[in-house]
Protein backbone atom coordinates (compact mmCIF):
# COMPACT_ATOMS: atom_id res chain seq x y z
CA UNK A 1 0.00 0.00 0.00
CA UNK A 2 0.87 3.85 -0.69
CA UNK A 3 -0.59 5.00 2.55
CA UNK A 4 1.28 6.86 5.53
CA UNK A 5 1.15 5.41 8.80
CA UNK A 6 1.46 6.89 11.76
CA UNK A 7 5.47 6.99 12.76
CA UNK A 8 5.56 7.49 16.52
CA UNK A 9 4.47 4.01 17.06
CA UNK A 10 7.85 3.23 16.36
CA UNK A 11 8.87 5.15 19.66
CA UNK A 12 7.14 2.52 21.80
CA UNK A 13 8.08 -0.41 22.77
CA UNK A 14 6.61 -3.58 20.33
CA UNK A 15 5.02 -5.49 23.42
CA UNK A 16 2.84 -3.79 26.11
CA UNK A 17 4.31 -5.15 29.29
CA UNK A 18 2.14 -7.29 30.48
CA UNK A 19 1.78 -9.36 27.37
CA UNK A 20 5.59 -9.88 27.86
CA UNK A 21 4.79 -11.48 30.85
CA UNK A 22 2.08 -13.30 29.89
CA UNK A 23 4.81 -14.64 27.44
CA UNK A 24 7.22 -15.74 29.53
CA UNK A 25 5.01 -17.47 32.27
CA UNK A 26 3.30 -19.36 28.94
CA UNK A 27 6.82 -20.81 27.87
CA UNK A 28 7.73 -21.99 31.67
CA UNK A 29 4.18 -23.37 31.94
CA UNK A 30 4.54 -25.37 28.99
CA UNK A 31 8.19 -26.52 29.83
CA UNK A 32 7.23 -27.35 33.25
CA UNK A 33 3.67 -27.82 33.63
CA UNK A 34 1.45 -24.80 34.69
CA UNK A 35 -0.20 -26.23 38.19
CA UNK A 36 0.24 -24.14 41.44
CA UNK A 37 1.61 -21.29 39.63
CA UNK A 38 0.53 -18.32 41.77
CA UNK A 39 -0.32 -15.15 39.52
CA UNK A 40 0.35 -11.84 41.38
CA UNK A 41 1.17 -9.72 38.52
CA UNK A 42 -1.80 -8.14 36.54
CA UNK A 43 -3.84 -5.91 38.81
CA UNK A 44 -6.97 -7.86 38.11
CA UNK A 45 -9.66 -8.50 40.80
CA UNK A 46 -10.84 -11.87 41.76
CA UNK A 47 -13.33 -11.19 43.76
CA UNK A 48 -16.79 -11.34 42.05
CA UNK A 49 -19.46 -8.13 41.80
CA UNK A 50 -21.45 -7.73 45.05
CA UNK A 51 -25.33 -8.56 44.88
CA UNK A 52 -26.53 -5.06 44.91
CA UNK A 53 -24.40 -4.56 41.52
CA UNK A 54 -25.46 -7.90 40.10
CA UNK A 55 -28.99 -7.24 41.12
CA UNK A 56 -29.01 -4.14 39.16
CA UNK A 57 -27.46 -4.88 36.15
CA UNK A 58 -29.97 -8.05 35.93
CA UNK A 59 -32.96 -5.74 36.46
CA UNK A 60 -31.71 -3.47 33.74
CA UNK A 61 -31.31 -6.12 31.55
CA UNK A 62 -34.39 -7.16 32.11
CA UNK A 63 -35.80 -3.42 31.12
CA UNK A 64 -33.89 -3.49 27.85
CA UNK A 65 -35.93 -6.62 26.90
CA UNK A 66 -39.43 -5.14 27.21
CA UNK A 67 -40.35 -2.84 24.55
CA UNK A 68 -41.70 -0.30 27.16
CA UNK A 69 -38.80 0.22 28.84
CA UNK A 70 -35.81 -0.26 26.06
CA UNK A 71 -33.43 2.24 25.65
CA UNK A 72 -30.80 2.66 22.45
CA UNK A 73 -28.11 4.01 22.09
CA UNK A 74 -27.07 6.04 25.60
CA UNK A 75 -25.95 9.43 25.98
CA UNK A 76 -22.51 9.95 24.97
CA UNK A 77 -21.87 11.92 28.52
CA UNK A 78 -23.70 8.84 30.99
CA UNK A 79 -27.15 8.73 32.32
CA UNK A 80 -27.79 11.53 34.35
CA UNK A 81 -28.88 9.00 37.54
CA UNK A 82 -25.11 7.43 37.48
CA UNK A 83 -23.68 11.45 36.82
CA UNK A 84 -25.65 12.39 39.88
CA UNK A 85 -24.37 9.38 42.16
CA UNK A 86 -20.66 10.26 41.01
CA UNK A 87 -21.61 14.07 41.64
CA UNK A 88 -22.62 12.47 45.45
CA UNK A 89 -19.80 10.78 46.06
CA UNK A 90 -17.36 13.85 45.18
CA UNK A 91 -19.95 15.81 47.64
CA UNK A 92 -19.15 13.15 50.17
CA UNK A 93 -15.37 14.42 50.14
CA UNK A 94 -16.28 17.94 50.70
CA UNK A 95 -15.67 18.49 46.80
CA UNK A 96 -18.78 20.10 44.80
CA UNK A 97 -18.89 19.33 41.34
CA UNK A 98 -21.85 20.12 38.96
CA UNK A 99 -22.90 17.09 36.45
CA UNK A 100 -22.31 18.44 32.84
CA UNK A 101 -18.51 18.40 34.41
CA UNK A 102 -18.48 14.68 35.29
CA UNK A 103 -18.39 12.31 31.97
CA UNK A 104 -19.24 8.47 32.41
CA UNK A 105 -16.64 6.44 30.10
CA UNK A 106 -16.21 2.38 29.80
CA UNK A 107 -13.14 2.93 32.50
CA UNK A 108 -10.09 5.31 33.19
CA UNK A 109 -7.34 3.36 30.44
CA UNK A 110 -9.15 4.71 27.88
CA UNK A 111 -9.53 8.03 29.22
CA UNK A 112 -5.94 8.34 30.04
CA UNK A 113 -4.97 7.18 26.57
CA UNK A 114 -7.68 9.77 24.75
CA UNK A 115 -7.14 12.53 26.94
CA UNK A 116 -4.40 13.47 24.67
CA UNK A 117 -6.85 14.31 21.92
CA UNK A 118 -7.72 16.72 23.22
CA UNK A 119 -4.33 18.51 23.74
CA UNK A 120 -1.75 19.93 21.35
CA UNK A 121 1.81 19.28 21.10
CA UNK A 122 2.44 19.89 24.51
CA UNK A 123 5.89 19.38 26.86
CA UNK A 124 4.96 16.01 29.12
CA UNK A 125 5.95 15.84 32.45
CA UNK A 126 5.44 11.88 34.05
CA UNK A 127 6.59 10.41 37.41
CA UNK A 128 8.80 7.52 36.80
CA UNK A 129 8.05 4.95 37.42
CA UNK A 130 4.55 4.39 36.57
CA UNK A 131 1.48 2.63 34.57
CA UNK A 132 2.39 2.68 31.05
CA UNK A 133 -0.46 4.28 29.31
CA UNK A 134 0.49 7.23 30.54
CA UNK A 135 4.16 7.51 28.32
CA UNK A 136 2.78 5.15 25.43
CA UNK A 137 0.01 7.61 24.42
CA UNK A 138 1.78 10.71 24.37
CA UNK A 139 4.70 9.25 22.02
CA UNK A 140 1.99 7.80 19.96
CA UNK A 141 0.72 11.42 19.32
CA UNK A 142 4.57 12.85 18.98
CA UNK A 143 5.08 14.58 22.30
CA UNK A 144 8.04 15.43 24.08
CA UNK A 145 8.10 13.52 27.82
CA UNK A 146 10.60 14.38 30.49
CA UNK A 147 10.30 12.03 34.06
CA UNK A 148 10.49 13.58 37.37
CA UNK A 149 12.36 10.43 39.38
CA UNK A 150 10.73 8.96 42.11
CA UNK A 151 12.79 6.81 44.01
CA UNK A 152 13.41 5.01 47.97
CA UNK A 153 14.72 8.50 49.00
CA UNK A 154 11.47 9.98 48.29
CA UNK A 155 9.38 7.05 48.71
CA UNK A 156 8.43 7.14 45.27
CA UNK A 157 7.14 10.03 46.12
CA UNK A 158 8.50 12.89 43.67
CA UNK A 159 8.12 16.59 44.02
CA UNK A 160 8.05 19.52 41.82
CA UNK A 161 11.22 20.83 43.20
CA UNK A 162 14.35 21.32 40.85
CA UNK A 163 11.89 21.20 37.42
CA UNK A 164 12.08 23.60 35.16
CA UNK A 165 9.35 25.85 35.67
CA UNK A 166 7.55 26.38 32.34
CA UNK A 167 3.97 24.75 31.27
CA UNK A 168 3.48 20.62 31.17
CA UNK A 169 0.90 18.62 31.18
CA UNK A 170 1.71 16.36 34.27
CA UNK A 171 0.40 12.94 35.29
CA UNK A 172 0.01 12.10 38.44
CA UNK A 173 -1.67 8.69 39.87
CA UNK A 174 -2.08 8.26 43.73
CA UNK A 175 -2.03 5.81 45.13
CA UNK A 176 0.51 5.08 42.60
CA UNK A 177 0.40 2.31 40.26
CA UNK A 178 3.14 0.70 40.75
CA UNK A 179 4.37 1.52 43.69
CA UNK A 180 0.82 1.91 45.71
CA UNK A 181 3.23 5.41 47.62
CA UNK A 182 0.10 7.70 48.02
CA UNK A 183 0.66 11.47 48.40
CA UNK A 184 -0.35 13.59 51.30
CA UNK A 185 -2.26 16.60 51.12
CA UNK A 186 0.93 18.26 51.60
CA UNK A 187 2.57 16.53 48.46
CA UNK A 188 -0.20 17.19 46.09
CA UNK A 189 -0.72 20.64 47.32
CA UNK A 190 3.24 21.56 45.47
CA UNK A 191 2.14 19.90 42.42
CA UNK A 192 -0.96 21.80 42.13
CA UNK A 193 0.61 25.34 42.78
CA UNK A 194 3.50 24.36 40.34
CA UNK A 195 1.00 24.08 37.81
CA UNK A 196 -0.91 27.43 38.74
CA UNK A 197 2.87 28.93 38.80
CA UNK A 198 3.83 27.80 35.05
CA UNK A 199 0.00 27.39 33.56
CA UNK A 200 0.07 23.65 33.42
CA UNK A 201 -2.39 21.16 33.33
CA UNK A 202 -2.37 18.29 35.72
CA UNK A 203 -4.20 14.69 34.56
CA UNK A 204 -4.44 13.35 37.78
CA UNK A 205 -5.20 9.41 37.94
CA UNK A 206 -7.46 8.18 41.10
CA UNK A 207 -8.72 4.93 40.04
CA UNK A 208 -7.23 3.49 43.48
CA UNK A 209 -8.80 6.14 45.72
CA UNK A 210 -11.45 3.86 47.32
CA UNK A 211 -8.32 2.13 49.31
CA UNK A 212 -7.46 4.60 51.20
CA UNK A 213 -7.68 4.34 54.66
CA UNK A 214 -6.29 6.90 56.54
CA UNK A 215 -6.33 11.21 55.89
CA UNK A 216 -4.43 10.93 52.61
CA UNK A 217 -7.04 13.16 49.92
CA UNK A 218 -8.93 10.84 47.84
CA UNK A 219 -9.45 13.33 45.16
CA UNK A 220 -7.15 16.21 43.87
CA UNK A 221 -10.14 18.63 44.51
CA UNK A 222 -9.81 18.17 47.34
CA UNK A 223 -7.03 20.92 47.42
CA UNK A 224 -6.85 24.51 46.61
CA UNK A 225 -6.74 25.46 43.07
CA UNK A 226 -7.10 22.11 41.72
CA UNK A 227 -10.34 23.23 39.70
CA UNK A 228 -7.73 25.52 37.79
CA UNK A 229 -5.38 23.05 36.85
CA UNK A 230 -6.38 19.82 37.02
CA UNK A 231 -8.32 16.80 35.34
CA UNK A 232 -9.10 13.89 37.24
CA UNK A 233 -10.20 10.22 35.99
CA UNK A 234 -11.07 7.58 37.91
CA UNK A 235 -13.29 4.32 37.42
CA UNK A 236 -14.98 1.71 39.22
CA UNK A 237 -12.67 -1.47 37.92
CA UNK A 238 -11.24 -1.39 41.61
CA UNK A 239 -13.40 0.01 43.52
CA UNK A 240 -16.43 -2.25 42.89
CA UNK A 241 -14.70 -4.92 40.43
CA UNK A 242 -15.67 -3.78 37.54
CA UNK A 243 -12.36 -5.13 35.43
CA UNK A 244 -14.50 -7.24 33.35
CA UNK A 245 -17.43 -4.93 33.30
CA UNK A 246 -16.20 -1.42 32.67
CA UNK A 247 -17.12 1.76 33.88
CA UNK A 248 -15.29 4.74 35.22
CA UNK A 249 -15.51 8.98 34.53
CA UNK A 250 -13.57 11.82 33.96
CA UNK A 251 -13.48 15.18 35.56
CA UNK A 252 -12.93 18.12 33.44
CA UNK A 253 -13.81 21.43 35.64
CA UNK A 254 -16.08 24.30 33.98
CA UNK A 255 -12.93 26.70 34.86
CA UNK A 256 -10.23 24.74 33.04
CA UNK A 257 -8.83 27.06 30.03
CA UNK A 258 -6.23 27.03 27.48
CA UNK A 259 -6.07 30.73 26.07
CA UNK A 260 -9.77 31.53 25.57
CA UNK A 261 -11.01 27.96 24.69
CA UNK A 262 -12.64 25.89 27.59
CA UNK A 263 -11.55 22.31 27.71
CA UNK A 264 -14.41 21.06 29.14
CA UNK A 265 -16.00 21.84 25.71
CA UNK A 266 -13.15 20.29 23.49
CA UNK A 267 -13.88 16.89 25.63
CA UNK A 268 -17.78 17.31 24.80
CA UNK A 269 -16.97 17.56 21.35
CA UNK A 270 -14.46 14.62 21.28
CA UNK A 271 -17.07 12.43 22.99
CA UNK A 272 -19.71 13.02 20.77
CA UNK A 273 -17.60 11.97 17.99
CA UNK A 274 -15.35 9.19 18.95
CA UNK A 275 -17.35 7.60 21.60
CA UNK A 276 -21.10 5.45 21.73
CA UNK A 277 -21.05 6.13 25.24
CA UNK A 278 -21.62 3.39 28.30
CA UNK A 279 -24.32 0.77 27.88
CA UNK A 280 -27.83 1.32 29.92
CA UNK A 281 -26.99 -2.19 32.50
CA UNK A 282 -23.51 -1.15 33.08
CA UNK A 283 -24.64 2.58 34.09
CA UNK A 284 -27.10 1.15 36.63
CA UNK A 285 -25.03 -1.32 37.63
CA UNK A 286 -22.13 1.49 38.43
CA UNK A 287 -24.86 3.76 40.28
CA UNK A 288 -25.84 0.65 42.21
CA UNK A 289 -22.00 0.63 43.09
CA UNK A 290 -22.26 4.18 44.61
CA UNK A 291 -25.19 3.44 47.07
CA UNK A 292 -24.92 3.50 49.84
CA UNK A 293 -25.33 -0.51 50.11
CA UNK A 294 -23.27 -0.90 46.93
CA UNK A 295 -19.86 1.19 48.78
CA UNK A 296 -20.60 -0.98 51.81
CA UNK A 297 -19.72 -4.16 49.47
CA UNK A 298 -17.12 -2.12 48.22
CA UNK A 299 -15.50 -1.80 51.57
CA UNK A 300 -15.73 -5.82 52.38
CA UNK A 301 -14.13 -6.53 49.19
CA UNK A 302 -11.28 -4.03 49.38
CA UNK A 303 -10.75 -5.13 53.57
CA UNK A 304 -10.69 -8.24 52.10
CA UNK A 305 -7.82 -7.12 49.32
CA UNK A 306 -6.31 -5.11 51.95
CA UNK A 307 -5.91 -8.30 54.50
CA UNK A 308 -3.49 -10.16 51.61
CA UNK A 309 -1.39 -6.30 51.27
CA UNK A 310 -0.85 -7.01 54.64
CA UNK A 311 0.13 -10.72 54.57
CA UNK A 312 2.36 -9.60 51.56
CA UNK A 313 3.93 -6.59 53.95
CA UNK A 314 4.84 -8.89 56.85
CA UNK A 315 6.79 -11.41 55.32
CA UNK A 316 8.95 -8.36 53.54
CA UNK A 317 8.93 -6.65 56.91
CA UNK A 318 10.24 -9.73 58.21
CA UNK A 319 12.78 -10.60 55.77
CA UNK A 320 14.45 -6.98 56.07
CA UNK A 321 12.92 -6.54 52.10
CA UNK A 322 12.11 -2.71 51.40
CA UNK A 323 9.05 -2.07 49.81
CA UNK A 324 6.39 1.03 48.99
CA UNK A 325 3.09 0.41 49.48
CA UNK A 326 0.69 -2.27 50.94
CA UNK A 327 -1.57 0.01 52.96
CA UNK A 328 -3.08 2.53 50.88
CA UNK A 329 -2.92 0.18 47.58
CA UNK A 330 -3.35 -3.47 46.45
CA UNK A 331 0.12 -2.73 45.34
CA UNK A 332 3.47 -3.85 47.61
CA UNK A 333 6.23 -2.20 45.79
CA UNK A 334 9.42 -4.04 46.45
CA UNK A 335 13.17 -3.71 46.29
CA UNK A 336 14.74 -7.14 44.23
CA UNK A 337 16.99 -8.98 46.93
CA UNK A 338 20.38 -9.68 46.17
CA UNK A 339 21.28 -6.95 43.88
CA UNK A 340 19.15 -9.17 41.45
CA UNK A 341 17.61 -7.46 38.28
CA UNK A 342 13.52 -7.30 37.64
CA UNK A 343 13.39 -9.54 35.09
CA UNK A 344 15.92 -11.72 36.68
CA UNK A 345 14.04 -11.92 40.12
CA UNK A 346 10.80 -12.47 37.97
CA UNK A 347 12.45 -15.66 36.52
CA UNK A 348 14.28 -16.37 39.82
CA UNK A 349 10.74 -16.10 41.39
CA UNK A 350 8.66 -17.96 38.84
CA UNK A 351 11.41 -21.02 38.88
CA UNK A 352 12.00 -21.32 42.97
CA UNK A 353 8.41 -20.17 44.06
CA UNK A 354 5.84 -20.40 41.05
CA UNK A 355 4.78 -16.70 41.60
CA UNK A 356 4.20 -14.41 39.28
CA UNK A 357 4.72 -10.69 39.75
CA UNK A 358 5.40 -8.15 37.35
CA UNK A 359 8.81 -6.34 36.63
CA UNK A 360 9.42 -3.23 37.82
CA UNK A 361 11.48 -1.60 34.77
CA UNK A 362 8.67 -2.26 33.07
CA UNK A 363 6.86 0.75 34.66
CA UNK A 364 10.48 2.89 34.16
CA UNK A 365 13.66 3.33 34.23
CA UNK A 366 13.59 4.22 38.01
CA UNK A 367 11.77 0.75 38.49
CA UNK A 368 15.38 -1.35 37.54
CA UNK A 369 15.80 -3.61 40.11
CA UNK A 370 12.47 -3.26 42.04
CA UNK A 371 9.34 -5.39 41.43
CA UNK A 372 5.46 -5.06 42.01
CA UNK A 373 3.18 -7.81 43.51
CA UNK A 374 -0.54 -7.57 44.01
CA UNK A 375 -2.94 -8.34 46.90
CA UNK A 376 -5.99 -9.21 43.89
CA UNK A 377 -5.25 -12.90 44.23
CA UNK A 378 -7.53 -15.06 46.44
CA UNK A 379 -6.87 -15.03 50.19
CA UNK A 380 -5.41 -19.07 49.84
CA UNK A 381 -3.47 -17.99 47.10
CA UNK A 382 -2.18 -15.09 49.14
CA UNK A 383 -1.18 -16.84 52.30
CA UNK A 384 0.64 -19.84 50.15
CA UNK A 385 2.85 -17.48 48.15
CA UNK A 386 3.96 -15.73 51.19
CA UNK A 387 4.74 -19.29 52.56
CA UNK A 388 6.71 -19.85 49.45
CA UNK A 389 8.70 -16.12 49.40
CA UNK A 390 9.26 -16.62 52.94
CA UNK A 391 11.33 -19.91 51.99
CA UNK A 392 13.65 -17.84 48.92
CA UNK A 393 13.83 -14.52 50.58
């Protein structure tokens, strides 16, 4: 064919991460059989969706078979019953947000990733290290990223201080995925007036909010001058388990301006064209999610999530292993023993223990030699593999 392509896709790399890992733990499973392998590496839930969700999204199904009560295509922005229960929960946090800013979307990856429509050729400002999508999607569109290091001095932690103070558009994710570090309301509060300082925009990722559990801010309105600076997406995949069943939101506030155009209006537009919006069951199934009985189920799942974190943290603890993480986040952030690489400990791992966890340099360059595990697997499965790293640490 005589047809251009699109270029930057030769600035990532050819295999998304986890699909590298995926590899590898295929080719040992068929080399030495794949029983009692422990998977701790994709941040997938296990648990299933509470009753309250299940019961809605049966009753809605239900609706869309009766001719009375079936609805077509949905609106591109979400149901306003599911925008007002998202509203709620914001108002819950002391942060007031009115609907037409809050925009229902099948979860917070593909917000992330088409965020950047949105924007023009912009300077990119990402902590390292971190989720993936972030990096992949801005040099798929051509744009320029610098990393601010996090690192064990900071506790992955990084700050605004020493970069170069001129406009970015800077993601942030706390608690961070990978290394579940959450920020205070100290920490975010220098990221949010750097960005007033230079005019930047902040795309702040909450999608692990719900786990919080002590005064860490859930949301980045919930500090001064976010609304003038910042974006924030979030979704329900770990919150209520909806990894299989997809629905999450972005935040775009009414004051949020580049020059004279609003971007709250550039998102509107880019909805309406490139998106069918979220279907009826799943939106009733995510407000059910947001009652009060549905966040109740949330909590007993994520206690239950939180229980293995701790399980995870112990044996570390015990061992004299650092790690990030484990208390805020389903995410225990660990430093390889024995000098040992991250793809070298995930070998040495999968081969002594049948684990698998995920490599840390695959989040960034500041993630050499560390490596995440997550607390999604069953509670069995959980206690077992800390039986087994117990006996290699």
């Amino acid at each position: 064919m005589n047809i251009k392509i699109n270029e930057n896709f030769s600035l990532i790399k050819e295999n998304y991460l986890f699909s590298d890992v995926a590899k590898r733990v295929n080719e040992f499973s068929k080399a030495n059989g794949g029983r009692n392998i422990i998977k701790m590496g994709i941040g997938d839930v296990t648990l299933p969706l509470s009753s309250v969700v299940v019961s809605a999204l049966a009753q809605a199904s239900v609706e869309m078979g009766k001719a009375e009560t079936f609805r077509g295509y949905p609106p591109e922005y979400g149901y306003d019953f599911l925008r007002e229960a998202i509203k709620r929960h914001y108002l819950e946090r002391g942060v007031v947000l009115r609907m037409d800013e809050i925009f229902v979307s099948d979860g917070a990856k593909s917000d992330i990733g088409n965020i950047v429509d949105i924007l023009g050729k912009n300077d990119i400002l990402i902590p390292d290290p971190v989720y993936p999508v972030y990096s992949d999607s801005n040099l798929m569109s051509g744009n320029k990223i610098s990393f601010v290091k996090g690192c064990g001095e900071n506790g992955f932690l990084p700050s605004p201080v020493g970069v170069e103070e001129k406009p970015y558009v800077i993601y942030m994710c706390s608690p961070n995925n990978p290394t579940g570090a959450t920020y205070d309301r100290r920490g975010l509060k220098e990221w949010v007036d750097f960005a007033l300082a230079t005019g930047s925009l902040i795309v702040f990722d909450s999608a692990y909010e719900y786990f919080i559990s002590d005064d860490k801010p859930h949301s980045i309105f919930e500090i001064d001058g976010a609304r003038d600076c910042a974006i924030e997406i979030c979704s329900l995949s770990k919150t209520a388990g909806f990894t299989g069943t997809r629905c999450g939101w972005t935040v775009i506030p009414e004051e949020l301006s580049a020059g004279e155009t609003k971007l709250i209006k550039l998102w509107q537009r880019r909805q309406a064209t490139k998106f069918n919006g979220v279907s009826y069951p799943v939106q009733r199934a995510a407000e059910a999610a947001l009652s009060t009985e549905g966040l109740a189920a949330c909590r007993e799942q994520i206690a239950y999530y939180r229980k293995n974190a701790a399980m995870i943290s112990a044996v570390l603890s015990e061992k004299g292993v650092y790690f990030t993480g484990g208390v805020n986040s389903p995410y225990v952030w660990l430093k390889c023993p024995n000098g040992m690489g991250s793809w070298e400990f995930f070998d040495h791992l999968l081969k002594n223990a049948r684990i698998v966890g995920t490599p840390g340099e695959g989040f960034g360059e500041m993630g050499k030699g560390y490596f995440r595990l997550t607390a999604f697997s069953s509670y069995e499965n959980t206690l077992a593999a800390v039986e087994r790293l117990r006996k290699i640490l």
